[in-house]
Protein backbone atom coordinates (compact mmCIF):
# COMPACT_ATOMS: atom_id res chain seq x y z
CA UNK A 1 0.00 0.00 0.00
CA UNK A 2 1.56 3.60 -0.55
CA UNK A 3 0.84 6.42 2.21
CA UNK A 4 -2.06 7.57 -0.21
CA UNK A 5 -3.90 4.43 -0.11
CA UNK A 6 -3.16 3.97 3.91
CA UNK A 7 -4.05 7.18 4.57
CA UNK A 8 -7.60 6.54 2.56
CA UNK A 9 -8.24 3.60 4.31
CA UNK A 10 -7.51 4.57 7.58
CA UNK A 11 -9.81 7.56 7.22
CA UNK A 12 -12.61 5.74 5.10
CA UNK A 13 -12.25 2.06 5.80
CA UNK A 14 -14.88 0.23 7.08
CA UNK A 15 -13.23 -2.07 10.20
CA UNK A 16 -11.54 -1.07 12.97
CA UNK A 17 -7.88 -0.98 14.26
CA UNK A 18 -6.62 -3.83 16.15
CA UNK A 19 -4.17 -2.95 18.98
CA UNK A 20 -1.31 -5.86 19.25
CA UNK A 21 1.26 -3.66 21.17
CA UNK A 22 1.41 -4.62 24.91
CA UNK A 23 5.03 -4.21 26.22
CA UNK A 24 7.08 -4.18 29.21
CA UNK A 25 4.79 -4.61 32.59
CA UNK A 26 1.94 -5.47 30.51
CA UNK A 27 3.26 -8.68 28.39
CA UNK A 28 2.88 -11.13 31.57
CA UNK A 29 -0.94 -10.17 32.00
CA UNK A 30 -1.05 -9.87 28.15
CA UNK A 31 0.54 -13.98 28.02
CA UNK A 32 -1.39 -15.08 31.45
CA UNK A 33 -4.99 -14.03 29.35
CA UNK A 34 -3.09 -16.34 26.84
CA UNK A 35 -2.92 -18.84 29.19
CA UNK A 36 0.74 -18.90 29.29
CA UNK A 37 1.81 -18.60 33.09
CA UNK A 38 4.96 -16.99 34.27
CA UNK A 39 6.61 -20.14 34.81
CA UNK A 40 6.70 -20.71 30.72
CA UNK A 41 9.77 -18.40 30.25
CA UNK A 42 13.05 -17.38 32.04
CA UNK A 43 14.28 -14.47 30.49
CA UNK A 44 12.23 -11.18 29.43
CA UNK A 45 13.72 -12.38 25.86
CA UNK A 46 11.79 -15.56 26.10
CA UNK A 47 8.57 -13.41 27.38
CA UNK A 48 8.88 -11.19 24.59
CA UNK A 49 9.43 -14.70 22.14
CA UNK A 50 6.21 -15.87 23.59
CA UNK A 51 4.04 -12.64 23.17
CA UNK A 52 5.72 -12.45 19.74
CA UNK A 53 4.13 -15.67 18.67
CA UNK A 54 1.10 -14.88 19.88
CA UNK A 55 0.79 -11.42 17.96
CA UNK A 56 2.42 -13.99 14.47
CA UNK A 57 -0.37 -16.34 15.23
CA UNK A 58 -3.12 -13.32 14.83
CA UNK A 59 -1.11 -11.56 12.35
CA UNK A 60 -0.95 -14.38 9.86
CA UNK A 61 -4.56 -16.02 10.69
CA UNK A 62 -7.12 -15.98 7.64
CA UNK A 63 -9.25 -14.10 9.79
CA UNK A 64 -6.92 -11.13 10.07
CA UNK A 65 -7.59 -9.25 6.76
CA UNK A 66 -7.95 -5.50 5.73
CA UNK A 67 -11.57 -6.35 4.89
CA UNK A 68 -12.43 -5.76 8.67
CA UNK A 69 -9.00 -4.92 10.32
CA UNK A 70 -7.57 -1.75 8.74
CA UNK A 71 -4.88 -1.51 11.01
CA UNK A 72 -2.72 -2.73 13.51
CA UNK A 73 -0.48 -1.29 16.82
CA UNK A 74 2.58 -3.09 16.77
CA UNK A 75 5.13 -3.06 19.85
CA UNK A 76 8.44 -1.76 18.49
CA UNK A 77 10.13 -5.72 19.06
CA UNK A 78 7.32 -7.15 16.93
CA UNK A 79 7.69 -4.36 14.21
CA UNK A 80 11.34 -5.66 13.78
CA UNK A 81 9.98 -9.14 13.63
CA UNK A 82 8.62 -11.46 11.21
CA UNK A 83 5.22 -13.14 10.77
CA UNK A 84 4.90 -15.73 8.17
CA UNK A 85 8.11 -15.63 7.28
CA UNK A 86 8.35 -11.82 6.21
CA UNK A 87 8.81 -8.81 7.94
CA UNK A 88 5.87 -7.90 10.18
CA UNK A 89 5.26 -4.70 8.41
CA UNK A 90 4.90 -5.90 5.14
CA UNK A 91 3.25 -8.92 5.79
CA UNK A 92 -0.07 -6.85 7.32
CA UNK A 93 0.63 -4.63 4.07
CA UNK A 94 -0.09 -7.84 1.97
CA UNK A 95 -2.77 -8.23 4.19
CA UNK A 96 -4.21 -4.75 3.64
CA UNK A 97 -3.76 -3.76 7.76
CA UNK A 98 -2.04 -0.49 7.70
CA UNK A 99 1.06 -0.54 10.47
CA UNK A 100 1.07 1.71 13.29
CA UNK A 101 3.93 1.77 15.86
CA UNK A 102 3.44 2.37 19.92
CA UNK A 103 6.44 4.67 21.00
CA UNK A 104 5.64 5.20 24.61
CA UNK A 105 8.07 4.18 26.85
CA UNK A 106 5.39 4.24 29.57
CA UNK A 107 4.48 6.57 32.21
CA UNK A 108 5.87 8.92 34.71
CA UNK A 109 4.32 8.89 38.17
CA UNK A 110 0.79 10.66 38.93
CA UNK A 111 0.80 14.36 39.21
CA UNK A 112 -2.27 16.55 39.70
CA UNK A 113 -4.08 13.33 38.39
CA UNK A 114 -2.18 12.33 35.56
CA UNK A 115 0.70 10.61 34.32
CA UNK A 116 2.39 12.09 31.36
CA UNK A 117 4.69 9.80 29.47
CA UNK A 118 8.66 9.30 30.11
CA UNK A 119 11.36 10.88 27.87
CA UNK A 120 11.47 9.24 24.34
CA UNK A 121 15.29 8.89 24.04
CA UNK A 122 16.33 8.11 20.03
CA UNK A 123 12.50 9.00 19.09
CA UNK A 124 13.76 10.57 15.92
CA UNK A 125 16.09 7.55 14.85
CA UNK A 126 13.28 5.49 15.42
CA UNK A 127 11.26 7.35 13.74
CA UNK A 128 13.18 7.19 10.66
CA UNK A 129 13.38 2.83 11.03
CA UNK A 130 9.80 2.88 11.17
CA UNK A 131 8.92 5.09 7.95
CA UNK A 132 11.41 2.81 6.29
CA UNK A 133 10.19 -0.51 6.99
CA UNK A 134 6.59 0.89 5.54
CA UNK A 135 4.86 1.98 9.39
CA UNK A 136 2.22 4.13 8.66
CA UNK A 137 1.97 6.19 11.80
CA UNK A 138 2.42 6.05 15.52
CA UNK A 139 0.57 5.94 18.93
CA UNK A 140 1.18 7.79 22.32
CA UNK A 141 -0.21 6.70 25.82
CA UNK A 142 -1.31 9.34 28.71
CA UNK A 143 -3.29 8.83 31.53
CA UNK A 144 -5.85 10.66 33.09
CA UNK A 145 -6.85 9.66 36.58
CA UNK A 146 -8.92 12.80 37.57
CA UNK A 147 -10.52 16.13 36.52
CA UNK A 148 -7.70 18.04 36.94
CA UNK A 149 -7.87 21.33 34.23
CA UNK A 150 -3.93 22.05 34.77
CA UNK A 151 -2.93 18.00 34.63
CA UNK A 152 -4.97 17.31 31.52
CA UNK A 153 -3.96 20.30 29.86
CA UNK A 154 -0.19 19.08 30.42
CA UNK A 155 -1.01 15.69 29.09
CA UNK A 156 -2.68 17.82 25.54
CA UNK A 157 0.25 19.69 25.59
CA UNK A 158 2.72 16.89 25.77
CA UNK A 159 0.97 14.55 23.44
CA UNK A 160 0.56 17.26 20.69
CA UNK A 161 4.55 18.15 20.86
CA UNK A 162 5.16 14.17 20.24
CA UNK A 163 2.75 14.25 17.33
CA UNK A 164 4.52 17.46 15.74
CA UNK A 165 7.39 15.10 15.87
CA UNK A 166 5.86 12.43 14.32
CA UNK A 167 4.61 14.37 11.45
CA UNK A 168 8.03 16.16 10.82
CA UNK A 169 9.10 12.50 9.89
CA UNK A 170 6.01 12.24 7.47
CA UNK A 171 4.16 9.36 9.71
CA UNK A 172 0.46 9.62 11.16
CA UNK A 173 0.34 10.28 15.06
CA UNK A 174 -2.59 8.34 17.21
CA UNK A 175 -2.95 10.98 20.23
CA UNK A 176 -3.84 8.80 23.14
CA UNK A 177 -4.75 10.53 26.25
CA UNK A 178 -6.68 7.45 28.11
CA UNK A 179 -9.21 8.63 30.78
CA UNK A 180 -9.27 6.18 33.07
CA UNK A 181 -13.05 5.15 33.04
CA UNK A 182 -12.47 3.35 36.69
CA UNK A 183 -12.18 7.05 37.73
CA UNK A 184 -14.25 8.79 40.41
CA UNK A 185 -14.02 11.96 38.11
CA UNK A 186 -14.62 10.60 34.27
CA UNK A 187 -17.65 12.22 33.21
CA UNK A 188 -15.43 15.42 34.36
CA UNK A 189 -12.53 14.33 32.91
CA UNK A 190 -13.88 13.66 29.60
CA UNK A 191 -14.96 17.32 29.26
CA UNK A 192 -12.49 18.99 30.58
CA UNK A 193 -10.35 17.15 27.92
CA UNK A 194 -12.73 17.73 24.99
CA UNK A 195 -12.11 21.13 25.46
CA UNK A 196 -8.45 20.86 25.55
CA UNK A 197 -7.94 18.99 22.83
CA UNK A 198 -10.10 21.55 20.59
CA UNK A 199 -7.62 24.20 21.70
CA UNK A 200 -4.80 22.15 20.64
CA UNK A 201 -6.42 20.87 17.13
CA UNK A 202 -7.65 24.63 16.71
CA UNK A 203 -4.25 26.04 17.08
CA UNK A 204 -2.06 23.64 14.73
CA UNK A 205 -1.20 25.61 11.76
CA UNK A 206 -0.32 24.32 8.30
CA UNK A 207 -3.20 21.43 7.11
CA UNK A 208 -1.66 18.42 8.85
CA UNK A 209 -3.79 16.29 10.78
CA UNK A 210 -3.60 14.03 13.81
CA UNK A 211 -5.66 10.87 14.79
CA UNK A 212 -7.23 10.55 18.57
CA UNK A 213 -7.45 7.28 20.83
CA UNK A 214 -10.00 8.42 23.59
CA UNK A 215 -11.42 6.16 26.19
CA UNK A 216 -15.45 5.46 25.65
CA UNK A 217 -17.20 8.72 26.88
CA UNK A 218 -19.65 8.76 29.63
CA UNK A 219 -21.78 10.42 27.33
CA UNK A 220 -22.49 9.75 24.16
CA UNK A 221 -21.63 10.84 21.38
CA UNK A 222 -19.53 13.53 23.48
CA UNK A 223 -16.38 13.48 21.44
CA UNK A 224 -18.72 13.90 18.30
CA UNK A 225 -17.23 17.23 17.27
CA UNK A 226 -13.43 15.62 17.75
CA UNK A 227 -14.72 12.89 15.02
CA UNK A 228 -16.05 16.01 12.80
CA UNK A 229 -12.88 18.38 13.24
CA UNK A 230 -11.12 19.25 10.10
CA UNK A 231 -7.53 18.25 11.90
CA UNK A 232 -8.79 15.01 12.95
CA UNK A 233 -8.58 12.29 10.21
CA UNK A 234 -10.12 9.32 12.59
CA UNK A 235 -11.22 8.74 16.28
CA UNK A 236 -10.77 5.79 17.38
CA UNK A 237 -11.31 3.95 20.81
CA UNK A 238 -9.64 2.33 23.12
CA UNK A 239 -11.76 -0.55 25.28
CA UNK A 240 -10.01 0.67 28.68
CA UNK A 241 -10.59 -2.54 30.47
CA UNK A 242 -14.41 -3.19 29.74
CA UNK A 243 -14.93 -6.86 28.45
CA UNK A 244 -15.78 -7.25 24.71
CA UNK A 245 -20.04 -7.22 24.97
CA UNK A 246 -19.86 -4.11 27.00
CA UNK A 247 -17.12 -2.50 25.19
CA UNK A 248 -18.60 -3.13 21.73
CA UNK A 249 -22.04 -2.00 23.14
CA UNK A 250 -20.22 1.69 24.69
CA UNK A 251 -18.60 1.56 21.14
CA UNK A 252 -22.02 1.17 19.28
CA UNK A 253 -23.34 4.45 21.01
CA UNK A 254 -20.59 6.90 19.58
CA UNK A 255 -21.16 7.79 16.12
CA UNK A 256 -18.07 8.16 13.67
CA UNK A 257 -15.61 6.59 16.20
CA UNK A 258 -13.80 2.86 15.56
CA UNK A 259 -12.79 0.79 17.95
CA UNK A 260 -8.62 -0.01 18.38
CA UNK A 261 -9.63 -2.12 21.14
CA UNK A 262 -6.84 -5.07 22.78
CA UNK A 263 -7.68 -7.16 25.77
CA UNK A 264 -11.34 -6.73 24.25
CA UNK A 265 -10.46 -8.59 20.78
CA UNK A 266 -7.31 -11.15 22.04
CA UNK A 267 -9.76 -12.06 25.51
CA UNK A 268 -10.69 -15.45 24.04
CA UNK A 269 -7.71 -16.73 22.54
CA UNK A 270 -5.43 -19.56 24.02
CA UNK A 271 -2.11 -20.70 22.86
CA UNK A 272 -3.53 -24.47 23.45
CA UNK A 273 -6.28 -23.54 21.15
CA UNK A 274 -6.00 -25.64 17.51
CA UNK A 275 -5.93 -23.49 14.54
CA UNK A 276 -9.14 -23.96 13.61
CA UNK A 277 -10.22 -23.11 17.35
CA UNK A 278 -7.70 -19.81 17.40
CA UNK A 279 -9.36 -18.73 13.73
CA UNK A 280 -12.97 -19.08 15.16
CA UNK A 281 -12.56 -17.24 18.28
CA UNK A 282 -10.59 -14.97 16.25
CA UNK A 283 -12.78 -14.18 13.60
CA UNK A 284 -15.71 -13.89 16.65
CA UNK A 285 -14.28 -11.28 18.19
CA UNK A 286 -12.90 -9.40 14.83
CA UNK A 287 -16.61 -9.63 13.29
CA UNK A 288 -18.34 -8.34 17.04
CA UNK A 289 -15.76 -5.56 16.95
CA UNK A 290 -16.06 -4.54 13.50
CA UNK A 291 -20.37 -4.37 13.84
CA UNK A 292 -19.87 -2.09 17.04
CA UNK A 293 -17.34 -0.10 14.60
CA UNK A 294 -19.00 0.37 11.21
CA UNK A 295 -22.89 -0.34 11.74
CA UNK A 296 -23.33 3.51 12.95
CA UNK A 297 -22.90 4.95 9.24
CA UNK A 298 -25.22 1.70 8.41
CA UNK A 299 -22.23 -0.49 6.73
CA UNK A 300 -23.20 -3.57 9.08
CA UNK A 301 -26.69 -4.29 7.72
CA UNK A 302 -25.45 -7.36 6.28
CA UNK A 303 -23.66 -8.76 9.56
């Protein structure tokens, strides 16, 4: 696919984008949902082996197509790896998933009730690796615990300076300021940061644009002008810890936003599984996800 034809499909396709990048603290939760147990590996290079196989097994299933996956979050070790015996990136190009990267390197401690994200050390140089190996844009993690105007105005601010670097290399940046929807303060939160992020989308200058990865609103349809703001080329959302039913049902609610959902699509797959068990469950959850995505503009009539 060239950038044109990503870039069409990311902002037209009919599907949803399916997030495959757990790393660090979150790969043993990510493997024990597998039903691979701590015990299984030794090393953090065997752990990362493991989850690697896992994210080749989804990767190269017959489920996994462009028809209802347009795109996939790939952890920086499973970018550089291979699925089906070619380079990750290009073998979800073949499959026509458009590759996004996660460059996080997690989160700094909560302050005024939020955690920005750590220093990016050799962002730019892997920036450059990425474009090259076909990546068609990134995605950024923040947190946002409480309804705190000066916190989630830092977290804005932060995420929008990452994405000006990400677009000075000529990739896509998903802007991923995660309410946390266990939070005493979300329907708050969720405001406060619609309005922040309008400032910050209403002040870029030139005609780039930026994607969003917001956590399922309180209310719906709330980020509804986000979704229909000319800087904005998709909204997508992230399942934040609700179980697939109730995460595709949130999902349904929320006009012109797509799911990028994780534990919600891989939460019924087991290594022990057969392939024809692993490609069922699989295609399950893709075809649940992918109604709750595209039946609000009327696309899933036929599910």
């Amino acid at each position: 696919m060239t950038p044109a034809e990503m870039t069409a499909k990311i902002a037209d396709g009919q599907g949803f984008i399916a997030a495959l990048d757990q790393s660090g603290g979150s790969t043993p939760k990510a493997l024990k949902g597998y039903g691979v147990q701590e015990n299984a590996w030794s090393t953090e290079e065997e752990m990362f082996g493991l989850i690697h196989d896992m994210r080749a097994r989804i990767i190269t299933s017959p489920v996994f197509t462009g028809d209802k996956v347009i795109g996939a979050i790939l952890f920086e070790r499973t970018m550089d790896g291979e699925a089906g015996g070619k380079p990750v990136p290009q073998a979800l190009h073949d499959r026509g998933v458009v590759p996004f990267l996660k460059i996080d390197k997690g989160l700094e401690a909560e302050e005024n009730g939020v955690q920005l994200m750590k220093d990016m050390p050799g962002l730019d140089a892997l920036l450059d690796r990425a474009a090259k190996l076909g990546v068609f844009g990134t995605k950024e993690r923040s947190v946002i615990n409480l309804a705190n105007r000066e916190g989630i105005a830092a977290v804005v601010k932060q995420q929008f300076e990452v994405a000006q670097q990400v677009l000075s290399h000529g990739l896509m940046p998903i802007i991923e300021p995660e309410v946390n929807i266990k939070s005493p303060e979300r329907a708050e939160a969720d405001a406060i940061l619609l309005d922040e992020i309008t400032k910050a989308l209403d002040a870029m200058t030139g005609d780039a644009k930026v994607m969003l990865k917001l956590s399922l609103p309180t209310k719906a349809d709330l980020f509804r002008p986000l979704v229909e703001h000319p800087r904005v080329l998709r909204v997508v959302a992230l399942s934040g810890g609700f179980a697939r039913p109730e995460a595709c049902e949130e999902l349904a609610r929320n006009h012109g936003i797509i799911a990028s959902f994780s534990r919600a699509l891989l939460e019924d797959l087991r290594f022990e599984m057969s392939d024809e068990e692993f490609n069922t469950a699989l295609g399950t959850a893709i075809d649940q996800i992918w109604a709750a995505s595209a039946k609000k503009d009327g696309a899933a009539a036929a599910a």
